[in-house]
PDB file of N, CA and C in Angstrom:
ATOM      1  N   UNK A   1       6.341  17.794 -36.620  1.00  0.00           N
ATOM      2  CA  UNK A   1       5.328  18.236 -35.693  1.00  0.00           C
ATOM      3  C   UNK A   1       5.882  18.160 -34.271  1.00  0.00           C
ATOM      4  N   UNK A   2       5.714  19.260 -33.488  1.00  0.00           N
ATOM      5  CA  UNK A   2       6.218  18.865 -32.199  1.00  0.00           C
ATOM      6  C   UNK A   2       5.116  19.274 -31.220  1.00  0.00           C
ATOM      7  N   UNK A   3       5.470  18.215 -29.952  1.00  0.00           N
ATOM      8  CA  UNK A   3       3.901  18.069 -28.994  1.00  0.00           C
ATOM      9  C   UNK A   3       5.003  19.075 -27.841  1.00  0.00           C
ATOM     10  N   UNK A   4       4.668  20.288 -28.121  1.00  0.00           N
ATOM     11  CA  UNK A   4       4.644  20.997 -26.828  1.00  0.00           C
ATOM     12  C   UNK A   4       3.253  21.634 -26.169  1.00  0.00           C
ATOM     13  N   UNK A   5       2.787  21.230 -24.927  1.00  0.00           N
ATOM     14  CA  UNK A   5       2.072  21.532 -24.141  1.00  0.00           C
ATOM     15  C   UNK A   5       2.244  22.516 -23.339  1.00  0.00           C
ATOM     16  N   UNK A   6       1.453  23.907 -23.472  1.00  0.00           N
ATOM     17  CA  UNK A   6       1.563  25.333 -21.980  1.00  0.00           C
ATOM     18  C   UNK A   6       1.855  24.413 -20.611  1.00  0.00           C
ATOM     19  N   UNK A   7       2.521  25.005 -19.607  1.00  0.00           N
ATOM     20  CA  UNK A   7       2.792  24.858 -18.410  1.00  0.00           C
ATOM     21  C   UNK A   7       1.484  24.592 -17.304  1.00  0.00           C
ATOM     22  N   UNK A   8       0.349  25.316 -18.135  1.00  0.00           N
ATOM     23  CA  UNK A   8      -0.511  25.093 -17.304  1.00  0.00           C
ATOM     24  C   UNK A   8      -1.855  23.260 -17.999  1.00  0.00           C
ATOM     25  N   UNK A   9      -1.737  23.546 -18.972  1.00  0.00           N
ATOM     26  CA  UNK A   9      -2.138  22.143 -19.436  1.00  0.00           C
ATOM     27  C   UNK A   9      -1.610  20.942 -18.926  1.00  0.00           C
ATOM     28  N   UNK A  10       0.007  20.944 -18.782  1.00  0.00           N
ATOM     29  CA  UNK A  10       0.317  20.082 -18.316  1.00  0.00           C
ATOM     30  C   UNK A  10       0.499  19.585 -16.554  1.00  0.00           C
ATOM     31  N   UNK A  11      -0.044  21.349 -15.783  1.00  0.00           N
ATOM     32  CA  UNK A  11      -0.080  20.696 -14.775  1.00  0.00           C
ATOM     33  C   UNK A  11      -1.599  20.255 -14.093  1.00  0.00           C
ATOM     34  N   UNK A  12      -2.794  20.694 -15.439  1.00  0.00           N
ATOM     35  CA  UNK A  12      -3.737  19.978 -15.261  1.00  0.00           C
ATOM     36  C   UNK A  12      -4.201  18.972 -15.300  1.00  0.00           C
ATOM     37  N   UNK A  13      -3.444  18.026 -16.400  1.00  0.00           N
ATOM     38  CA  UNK A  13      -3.403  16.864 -16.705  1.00  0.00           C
ATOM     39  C   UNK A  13      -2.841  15.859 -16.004  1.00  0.00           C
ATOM     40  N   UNK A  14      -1.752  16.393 -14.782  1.00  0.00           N
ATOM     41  CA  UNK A  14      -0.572  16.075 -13.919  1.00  0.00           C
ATOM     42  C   UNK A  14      -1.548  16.014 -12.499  1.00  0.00           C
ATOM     43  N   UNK A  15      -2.738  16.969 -12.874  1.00  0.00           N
ATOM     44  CA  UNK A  15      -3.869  17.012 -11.658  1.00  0.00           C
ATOM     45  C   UNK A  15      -4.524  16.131 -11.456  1.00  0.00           C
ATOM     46  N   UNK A  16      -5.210  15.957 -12.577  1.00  0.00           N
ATOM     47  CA  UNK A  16      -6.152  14.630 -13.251  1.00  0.00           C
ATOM     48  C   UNK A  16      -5.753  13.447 -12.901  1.00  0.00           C
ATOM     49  N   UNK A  17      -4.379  13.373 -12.998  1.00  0.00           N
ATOM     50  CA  UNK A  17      -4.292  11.621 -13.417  1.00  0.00           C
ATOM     51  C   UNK A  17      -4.087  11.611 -11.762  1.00  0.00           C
ATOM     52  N   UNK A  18      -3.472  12.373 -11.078  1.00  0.00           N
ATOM     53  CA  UNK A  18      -3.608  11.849  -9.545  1.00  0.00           C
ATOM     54  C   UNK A  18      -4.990  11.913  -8.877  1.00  0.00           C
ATOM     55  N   UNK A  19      -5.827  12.808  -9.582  1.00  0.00           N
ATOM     56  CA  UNK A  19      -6.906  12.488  -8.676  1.00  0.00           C
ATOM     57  C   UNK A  19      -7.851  11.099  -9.005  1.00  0.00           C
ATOM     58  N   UNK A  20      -7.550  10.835 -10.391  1.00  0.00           N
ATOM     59  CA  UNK A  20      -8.307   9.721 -10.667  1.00  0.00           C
ATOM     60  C   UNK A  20      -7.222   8.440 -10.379  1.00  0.00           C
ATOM     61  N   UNK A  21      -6.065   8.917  -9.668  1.00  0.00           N
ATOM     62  CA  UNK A  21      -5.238   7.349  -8.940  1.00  0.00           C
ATOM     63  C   UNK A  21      -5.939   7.132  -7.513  1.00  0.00           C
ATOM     64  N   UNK A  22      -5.874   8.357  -7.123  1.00  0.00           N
ATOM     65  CA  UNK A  22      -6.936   8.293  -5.695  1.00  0.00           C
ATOM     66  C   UNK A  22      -8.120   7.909  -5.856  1.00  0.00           C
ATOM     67  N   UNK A  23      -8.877   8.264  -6.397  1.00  0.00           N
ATOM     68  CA  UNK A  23     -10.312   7.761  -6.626  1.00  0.00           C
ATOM     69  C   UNK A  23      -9.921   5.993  -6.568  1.00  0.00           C
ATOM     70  N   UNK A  24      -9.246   6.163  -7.616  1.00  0.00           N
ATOM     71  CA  UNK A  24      -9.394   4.153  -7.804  1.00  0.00           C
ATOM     72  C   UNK A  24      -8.849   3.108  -6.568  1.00  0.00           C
ATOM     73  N   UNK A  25      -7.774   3.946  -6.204  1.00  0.00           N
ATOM     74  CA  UNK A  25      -7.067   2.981  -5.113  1.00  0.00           C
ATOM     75  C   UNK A  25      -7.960   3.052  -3.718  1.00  0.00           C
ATOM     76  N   UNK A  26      -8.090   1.940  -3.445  1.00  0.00           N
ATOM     77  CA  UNK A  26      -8.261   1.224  -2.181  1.00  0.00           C
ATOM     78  C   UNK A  26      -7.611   1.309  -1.183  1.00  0.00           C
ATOM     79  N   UNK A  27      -6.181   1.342  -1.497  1.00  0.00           N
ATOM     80  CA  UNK A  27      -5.133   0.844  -0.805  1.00  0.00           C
ATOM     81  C   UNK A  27      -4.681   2.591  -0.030  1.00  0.00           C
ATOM     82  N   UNK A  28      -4.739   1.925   1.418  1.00  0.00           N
ATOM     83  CA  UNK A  28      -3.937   2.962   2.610  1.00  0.00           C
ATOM     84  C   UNK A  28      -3.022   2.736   3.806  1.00  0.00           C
ATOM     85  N   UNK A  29      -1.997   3.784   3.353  1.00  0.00           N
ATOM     86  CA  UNK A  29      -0.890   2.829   4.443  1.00  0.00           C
ATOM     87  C   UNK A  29      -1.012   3.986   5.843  1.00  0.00           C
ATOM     88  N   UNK A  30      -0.828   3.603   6.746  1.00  0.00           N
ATOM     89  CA  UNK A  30      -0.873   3.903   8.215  1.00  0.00           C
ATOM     90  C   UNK A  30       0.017   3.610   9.132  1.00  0.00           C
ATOM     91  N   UNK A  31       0.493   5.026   9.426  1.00  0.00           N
ATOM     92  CA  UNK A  31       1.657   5.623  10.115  1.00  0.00           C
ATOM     93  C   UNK A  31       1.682   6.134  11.362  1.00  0.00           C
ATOM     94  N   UNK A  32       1.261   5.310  12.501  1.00  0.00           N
ATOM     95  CA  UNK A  32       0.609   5.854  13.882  1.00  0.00           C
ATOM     96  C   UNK A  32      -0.678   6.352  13.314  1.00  0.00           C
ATOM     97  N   UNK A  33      -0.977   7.742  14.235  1.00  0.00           N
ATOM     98  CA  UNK A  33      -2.660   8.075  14.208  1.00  0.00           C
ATOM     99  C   UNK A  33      -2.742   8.357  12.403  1.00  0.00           C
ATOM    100  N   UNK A  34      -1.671   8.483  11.343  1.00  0.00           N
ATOM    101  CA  UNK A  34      -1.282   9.466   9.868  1.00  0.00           C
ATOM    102  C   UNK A  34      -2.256   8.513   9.000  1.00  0.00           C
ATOM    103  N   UNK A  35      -2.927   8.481   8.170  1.00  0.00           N
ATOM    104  CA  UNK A  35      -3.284   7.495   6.831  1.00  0.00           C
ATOM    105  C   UNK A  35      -3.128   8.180   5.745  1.00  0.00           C
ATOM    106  N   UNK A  36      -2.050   7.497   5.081  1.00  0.00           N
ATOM    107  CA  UNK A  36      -2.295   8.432   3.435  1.00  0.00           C
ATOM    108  C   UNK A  36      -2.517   7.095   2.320  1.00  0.00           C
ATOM    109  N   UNK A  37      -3.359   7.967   1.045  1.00  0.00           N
ATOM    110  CA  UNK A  37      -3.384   7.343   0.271  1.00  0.00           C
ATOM    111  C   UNK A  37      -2.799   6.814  -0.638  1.00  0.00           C
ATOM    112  N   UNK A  38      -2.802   5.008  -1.254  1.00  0.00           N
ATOM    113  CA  UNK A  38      -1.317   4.923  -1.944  1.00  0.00           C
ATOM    114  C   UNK A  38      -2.013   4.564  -3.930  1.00  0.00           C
ATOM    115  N   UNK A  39      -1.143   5.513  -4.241  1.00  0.00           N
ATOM    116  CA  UNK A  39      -1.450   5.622  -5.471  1.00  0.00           C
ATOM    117  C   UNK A  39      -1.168   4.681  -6.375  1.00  0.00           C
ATOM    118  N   UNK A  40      -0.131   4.285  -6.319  1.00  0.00           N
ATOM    119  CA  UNK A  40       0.766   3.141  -7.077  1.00  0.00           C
ATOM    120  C   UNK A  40       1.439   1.878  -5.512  1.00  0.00           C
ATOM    121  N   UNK A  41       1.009   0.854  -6.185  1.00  0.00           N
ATOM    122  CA  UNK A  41       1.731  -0.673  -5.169  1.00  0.00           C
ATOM    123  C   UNK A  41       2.404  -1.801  -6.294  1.00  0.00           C
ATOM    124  N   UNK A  42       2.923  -1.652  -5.617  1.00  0.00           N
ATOM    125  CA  UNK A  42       4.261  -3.149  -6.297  1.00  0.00           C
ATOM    126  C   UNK A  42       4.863  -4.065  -5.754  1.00  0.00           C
ATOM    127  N   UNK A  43       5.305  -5.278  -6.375  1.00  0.00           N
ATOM    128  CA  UNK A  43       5.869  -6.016  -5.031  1.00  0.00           C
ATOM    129  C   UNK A  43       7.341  -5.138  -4.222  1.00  0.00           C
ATOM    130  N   UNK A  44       7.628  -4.770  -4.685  1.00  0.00           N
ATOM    131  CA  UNK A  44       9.210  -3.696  -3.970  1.00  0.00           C
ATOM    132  C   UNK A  44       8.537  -2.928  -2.964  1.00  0.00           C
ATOM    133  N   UNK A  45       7.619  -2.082  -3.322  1.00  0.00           N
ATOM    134  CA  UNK A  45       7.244  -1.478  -2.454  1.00  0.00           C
ATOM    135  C   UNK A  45       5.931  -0.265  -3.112  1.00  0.00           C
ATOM    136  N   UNK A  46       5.578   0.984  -2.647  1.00  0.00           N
ATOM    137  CA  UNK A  46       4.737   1.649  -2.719  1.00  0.00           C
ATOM    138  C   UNK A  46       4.851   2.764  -3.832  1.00  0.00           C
ATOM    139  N   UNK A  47       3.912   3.670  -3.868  1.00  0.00           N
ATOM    140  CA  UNK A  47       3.978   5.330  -3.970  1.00  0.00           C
ATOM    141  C   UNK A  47       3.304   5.873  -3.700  1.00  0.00           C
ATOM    142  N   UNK A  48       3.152   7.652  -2.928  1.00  0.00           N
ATOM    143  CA  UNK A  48       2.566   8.464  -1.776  1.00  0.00           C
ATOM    144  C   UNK A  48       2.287   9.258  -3.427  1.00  0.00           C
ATOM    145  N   UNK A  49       1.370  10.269  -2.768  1.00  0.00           N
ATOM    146  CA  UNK A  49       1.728  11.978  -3.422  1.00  0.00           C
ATOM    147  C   UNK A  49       2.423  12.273  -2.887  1.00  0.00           C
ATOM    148  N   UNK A  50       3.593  12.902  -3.436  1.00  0.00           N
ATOM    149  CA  UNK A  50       4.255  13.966  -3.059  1.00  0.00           C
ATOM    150  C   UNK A  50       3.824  15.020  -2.302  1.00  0.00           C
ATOM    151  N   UNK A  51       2.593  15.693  -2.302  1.00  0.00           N
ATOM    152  CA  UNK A  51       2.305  17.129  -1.903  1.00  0.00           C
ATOM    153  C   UNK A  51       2.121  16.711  -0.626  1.00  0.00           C
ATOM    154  N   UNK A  52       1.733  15.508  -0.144  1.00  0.00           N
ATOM    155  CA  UNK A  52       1.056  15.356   1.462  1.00  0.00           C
ATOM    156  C   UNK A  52       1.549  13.901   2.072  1.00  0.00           C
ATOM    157  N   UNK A  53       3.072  13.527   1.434  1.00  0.00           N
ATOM    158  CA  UNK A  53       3.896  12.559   1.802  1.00  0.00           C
ATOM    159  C   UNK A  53       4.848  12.695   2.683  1.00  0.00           C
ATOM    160  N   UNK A  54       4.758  12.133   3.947  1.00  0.00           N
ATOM    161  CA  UNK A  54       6.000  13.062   4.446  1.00  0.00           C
ATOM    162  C   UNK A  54       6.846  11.833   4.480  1.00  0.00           C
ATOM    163  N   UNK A  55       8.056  12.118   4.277  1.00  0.00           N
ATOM    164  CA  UNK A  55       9.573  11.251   4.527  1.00  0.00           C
ATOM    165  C   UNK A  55       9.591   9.624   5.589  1.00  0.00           C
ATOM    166  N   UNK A  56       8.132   9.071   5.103  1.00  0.00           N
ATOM    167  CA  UNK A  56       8.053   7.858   5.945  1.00  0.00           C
ATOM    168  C   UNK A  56       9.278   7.156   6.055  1.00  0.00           C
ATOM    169  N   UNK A  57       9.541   6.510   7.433  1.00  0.00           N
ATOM    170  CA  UNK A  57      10.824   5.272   7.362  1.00  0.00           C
ATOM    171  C   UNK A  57      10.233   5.033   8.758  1.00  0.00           C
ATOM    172  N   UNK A  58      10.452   2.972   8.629  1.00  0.00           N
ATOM    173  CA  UNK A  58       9.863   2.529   9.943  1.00  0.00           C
ATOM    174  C   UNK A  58       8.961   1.436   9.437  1.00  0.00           C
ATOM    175  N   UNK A  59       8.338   1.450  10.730  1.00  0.00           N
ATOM    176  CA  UNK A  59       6.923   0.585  10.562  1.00  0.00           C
ATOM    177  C   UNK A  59       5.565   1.200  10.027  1.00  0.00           C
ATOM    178  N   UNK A  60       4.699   0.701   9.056  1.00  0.00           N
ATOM    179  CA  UNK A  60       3.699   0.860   8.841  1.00  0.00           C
ATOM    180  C   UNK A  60       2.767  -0.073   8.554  1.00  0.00           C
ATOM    181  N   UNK A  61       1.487   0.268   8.552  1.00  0.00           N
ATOM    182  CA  UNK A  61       0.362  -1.152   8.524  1.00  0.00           C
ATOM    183  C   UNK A  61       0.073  -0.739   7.196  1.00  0.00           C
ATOM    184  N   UNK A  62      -0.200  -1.414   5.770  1.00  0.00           N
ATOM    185  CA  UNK A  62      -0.693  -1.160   4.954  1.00  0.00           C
ATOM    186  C   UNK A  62      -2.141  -1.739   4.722  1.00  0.00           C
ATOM    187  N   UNK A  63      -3.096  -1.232   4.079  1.00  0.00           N
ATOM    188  CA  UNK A  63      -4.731  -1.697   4.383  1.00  0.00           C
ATOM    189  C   UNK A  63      -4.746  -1.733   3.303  1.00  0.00           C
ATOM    190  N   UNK A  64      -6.303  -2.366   2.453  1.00  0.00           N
ATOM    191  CA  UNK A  64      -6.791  -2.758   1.117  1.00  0.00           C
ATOM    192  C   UNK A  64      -8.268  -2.781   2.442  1.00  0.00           C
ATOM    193  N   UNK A  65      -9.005  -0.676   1.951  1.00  0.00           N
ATOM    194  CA  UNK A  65     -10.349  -0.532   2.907  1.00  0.00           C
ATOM    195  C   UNK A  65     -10.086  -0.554   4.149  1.00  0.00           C
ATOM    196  N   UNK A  66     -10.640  -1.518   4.503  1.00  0.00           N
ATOM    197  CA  UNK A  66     -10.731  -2.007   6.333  1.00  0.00           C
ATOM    198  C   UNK A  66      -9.626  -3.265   6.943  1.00  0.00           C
ATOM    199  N   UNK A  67      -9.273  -3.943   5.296  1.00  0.00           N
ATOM    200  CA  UNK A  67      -8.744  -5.092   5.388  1.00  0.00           C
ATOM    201  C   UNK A  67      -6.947  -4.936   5.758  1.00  0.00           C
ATOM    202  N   UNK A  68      -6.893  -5.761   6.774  1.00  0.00           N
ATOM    203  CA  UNK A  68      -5.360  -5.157   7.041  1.00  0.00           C
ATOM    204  C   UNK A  68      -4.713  -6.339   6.331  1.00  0.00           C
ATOM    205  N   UNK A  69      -3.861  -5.548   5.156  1.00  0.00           N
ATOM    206  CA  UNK A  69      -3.084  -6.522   4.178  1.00  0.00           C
ATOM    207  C   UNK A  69      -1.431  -7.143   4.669  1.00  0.00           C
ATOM    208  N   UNK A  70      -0.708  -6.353   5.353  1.00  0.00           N
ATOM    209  CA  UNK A  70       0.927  -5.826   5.396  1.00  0.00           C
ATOM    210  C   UNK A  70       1.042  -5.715   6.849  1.00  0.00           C
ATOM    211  N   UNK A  71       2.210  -6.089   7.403  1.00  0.00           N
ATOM    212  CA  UNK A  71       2.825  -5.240   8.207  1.00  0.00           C
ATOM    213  C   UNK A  71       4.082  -4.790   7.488  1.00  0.00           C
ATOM    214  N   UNK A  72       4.670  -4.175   7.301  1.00  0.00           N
ATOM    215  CA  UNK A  72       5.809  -2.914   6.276  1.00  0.00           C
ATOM    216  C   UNK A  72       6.535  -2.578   6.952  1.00  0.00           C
ATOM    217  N   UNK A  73       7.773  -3.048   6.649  1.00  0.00           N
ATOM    218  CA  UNK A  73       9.383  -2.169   7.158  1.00  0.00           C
ATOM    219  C   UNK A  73       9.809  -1.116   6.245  1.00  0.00           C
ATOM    220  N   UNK A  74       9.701   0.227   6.230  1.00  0.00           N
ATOM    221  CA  UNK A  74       9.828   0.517   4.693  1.00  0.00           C
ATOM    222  C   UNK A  74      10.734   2.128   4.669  1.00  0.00           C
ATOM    223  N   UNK A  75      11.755   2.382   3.877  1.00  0.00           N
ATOM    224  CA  UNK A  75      12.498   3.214   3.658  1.00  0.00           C
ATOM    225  C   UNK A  75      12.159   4.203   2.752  1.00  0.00           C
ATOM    226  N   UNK A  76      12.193   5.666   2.664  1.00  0.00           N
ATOM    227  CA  UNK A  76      11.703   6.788   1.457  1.00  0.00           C
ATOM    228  C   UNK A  76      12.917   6.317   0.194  1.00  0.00           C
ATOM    229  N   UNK A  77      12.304   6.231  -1.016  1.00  0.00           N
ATOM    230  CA  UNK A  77      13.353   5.689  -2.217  1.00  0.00           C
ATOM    231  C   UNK A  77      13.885   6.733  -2.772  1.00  0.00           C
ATOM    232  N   UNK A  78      12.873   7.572  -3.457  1.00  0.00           N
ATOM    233  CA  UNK A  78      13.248   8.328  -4.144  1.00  0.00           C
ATOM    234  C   UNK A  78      12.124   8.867  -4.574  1.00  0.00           C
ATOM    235  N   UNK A  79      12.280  10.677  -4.798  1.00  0.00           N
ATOM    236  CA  UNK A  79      11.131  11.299  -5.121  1.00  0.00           C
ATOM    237  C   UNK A  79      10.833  10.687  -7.117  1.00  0.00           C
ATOM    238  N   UNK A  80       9.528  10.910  -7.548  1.00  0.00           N
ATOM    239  CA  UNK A  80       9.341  10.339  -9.268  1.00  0.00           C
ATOM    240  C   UNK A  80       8.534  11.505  -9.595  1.00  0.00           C
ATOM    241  N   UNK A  81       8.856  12.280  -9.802  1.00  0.00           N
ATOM    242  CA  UNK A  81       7.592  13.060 -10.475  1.00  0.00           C
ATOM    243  C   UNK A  81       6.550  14.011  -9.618  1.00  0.00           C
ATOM    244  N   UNK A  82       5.296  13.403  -9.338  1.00  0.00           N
ATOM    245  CA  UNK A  82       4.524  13.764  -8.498  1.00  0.00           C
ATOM    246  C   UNK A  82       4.289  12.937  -7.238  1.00  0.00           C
ATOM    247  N   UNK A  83       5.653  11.742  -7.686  1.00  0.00           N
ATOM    248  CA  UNK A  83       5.078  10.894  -6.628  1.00  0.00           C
ATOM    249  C   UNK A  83       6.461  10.661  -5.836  1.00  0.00           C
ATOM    250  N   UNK A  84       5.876   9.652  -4.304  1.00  0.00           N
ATOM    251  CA  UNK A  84       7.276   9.797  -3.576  1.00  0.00           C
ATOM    252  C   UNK A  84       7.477   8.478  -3.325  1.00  0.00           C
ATOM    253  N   UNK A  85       8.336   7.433  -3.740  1.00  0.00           N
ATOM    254  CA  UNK A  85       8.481   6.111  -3.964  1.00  0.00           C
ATOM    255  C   UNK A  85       9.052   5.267  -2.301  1.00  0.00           C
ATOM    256  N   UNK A  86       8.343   4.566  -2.090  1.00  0.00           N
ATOM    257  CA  UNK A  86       8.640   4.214  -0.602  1.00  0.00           C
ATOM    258  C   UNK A  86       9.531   2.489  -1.181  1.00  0.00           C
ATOM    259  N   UNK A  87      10.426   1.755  -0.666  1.00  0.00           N
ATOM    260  CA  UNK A  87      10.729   0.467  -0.440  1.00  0.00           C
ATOM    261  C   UNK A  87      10.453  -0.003   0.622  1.00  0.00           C
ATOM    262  N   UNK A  88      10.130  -1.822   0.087  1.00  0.00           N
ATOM    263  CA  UNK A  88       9.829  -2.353   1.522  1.00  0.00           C
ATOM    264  C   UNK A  88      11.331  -3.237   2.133  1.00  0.00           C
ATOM    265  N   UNK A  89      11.571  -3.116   3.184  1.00  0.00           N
ATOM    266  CA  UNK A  89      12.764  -3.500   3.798  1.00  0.00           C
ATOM    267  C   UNK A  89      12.286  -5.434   4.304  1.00  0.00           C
ATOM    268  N   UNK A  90      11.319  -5.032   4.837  1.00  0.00           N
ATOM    269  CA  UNK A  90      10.473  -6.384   5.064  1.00  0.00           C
ATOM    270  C   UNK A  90       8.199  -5.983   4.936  1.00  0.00           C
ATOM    271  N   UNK A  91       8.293  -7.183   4.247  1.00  0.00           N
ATOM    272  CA  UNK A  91       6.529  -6.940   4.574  1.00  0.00           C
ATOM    273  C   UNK A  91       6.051  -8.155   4.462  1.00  0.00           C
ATOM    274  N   UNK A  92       5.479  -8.155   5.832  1.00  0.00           N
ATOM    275  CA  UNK A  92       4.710  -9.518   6.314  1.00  0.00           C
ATOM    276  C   UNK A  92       3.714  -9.392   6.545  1.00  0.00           C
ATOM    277  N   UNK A  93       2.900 -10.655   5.794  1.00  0.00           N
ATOM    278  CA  UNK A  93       1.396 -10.464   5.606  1.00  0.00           C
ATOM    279  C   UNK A  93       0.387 -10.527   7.284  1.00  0.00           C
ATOM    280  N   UNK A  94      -0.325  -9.920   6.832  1.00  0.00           N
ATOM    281  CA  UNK A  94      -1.251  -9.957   8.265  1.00  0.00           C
ATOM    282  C   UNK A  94      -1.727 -11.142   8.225  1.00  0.00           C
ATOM    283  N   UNK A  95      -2.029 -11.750   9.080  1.00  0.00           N
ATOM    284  CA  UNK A  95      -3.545 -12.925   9.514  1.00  0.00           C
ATOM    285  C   UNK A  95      -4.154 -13.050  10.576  1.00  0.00           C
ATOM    286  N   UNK A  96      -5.284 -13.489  10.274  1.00  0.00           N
ATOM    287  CA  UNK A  96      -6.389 -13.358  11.394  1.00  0.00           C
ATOM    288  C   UNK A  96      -6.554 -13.699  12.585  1.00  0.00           C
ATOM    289  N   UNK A  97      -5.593 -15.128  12.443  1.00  0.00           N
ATOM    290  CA  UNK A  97      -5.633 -15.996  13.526  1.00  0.00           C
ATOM    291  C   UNK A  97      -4.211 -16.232  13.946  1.00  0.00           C
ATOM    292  N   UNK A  98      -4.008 -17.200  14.789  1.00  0.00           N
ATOM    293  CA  UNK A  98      -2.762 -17.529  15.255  1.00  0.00           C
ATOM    294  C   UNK A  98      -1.542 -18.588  14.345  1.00  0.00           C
ATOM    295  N   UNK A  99      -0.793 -18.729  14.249  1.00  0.00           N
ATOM    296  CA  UNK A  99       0.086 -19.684  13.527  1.00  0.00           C
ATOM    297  C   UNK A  99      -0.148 -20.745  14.545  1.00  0.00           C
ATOM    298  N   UNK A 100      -0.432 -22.417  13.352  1.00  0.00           N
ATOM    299  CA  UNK A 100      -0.622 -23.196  14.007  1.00  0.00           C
ATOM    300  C   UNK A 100       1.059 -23.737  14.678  1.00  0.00           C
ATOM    301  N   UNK A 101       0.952 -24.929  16.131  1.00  0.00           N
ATOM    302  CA  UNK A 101       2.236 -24.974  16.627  1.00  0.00           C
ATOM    303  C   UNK A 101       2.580 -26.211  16.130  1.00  0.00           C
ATOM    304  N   UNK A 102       1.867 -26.661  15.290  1.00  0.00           N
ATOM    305  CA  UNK A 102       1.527 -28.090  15.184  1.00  0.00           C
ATOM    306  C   UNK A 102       0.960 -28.606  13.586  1.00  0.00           C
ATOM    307  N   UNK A 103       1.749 -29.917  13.173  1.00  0.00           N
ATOM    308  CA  UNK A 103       1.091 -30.478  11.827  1.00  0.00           C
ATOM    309  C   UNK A 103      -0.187 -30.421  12.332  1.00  0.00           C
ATOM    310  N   UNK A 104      -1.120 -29.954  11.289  1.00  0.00           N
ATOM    311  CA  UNK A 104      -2.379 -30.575  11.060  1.00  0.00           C
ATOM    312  C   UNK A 104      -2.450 -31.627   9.995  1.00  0.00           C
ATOM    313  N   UNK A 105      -3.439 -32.720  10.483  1.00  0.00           N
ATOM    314  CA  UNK A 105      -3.051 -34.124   9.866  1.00  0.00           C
ATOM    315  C   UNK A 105      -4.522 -33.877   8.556  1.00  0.00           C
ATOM    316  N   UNK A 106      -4.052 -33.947   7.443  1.00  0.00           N
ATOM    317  CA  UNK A 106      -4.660 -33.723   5.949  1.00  0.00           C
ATOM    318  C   UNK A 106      -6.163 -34.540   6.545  1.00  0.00           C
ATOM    319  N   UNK A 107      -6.407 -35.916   7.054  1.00  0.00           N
ATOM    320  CA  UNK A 107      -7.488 -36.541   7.066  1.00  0.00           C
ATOM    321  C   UNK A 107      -8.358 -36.315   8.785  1.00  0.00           C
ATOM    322  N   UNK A 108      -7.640 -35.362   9.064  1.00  0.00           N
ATOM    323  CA  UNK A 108      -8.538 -35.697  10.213  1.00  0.00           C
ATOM    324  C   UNK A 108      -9.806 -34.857  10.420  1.00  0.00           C
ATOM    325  N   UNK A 109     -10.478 -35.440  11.066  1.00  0.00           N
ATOM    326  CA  UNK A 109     -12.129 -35.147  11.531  1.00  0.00           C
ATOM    327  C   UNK A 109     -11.833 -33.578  11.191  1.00  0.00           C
ATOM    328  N   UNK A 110     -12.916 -32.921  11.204  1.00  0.00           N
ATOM    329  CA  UNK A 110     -12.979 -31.371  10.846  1.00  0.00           C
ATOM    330  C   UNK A 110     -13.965 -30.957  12.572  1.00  0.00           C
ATOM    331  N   UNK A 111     -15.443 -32.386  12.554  1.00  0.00           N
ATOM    332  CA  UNK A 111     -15.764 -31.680  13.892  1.00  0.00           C
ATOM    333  C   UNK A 111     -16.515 -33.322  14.347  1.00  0.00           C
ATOM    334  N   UNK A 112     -16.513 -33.304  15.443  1.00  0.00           N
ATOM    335  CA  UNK A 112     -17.412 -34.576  16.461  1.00  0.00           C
ATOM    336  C   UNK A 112     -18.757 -34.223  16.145  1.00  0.00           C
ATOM    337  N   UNK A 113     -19.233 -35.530  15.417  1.00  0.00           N
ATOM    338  CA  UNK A 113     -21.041 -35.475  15.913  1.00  0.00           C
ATOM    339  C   UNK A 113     -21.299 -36.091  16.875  1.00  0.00           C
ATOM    340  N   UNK A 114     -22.248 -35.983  17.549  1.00  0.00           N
ATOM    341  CA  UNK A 114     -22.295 -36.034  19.258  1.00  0.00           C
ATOM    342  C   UNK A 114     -23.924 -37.174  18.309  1.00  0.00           C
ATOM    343  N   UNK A 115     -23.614 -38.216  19.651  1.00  0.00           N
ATOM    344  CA  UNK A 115     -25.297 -39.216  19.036  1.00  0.00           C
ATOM    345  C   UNK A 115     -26.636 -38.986  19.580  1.00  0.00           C
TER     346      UNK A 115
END
């Protein structure tokens, strides 16, 4: 038995599965004013669509929604298929606040009650 599929079945199915990667993912990386959506994430690094990926290299902020996850050093890898495989060179996590300069001591007071 052999599974050959028409040209056009398979680039419907090739349609499908990216639109239902977009639907699911959360995740958007941001390239100056650019945001595209990322279909596939790994610890190495990413994957774009192809059709509306352009040749990222540099800095980018990667998000999860509103939430800023990444700051991203990241190089174009190699095109896969439908998709365009980005590496991360460096990616350092965002945080909210400042790095402390200083031990914080495990037992100490959290806040003063005033009498």
């Amino acid at each position: 038995m052999t599974t050959y599929l028409p040209k056009e079945v398979q680039e419907g199915l090739e349609q499908a599965r990216k639109r239902d990667l977009k639907k699911s993912s959360r995740l958007r990386v941001s390239a100056g004013d650019d945001v595209f959506p990322v279909l596939e994430f790994r610890d190495g690094g990413f994957a774009l669509d192809l059709d509306n990926a352009p040749k990222l290299r540099g800095l980018v902020d990667l998000y999860d929604g509103s939430r800023h996850l990444y700051q991203c050093l990241i190089v174009a890898s190699e095109e896969d298929g439908a998709l365009m495989r980005y590496e991360f060179k460096r990616s350092t996590a965002a945080v909210d606040k400042a790095p402390l300069d200083f031990a914080r001591d495990e037992n100490a007071p959290i806040a003063l009650l005033a009498r």
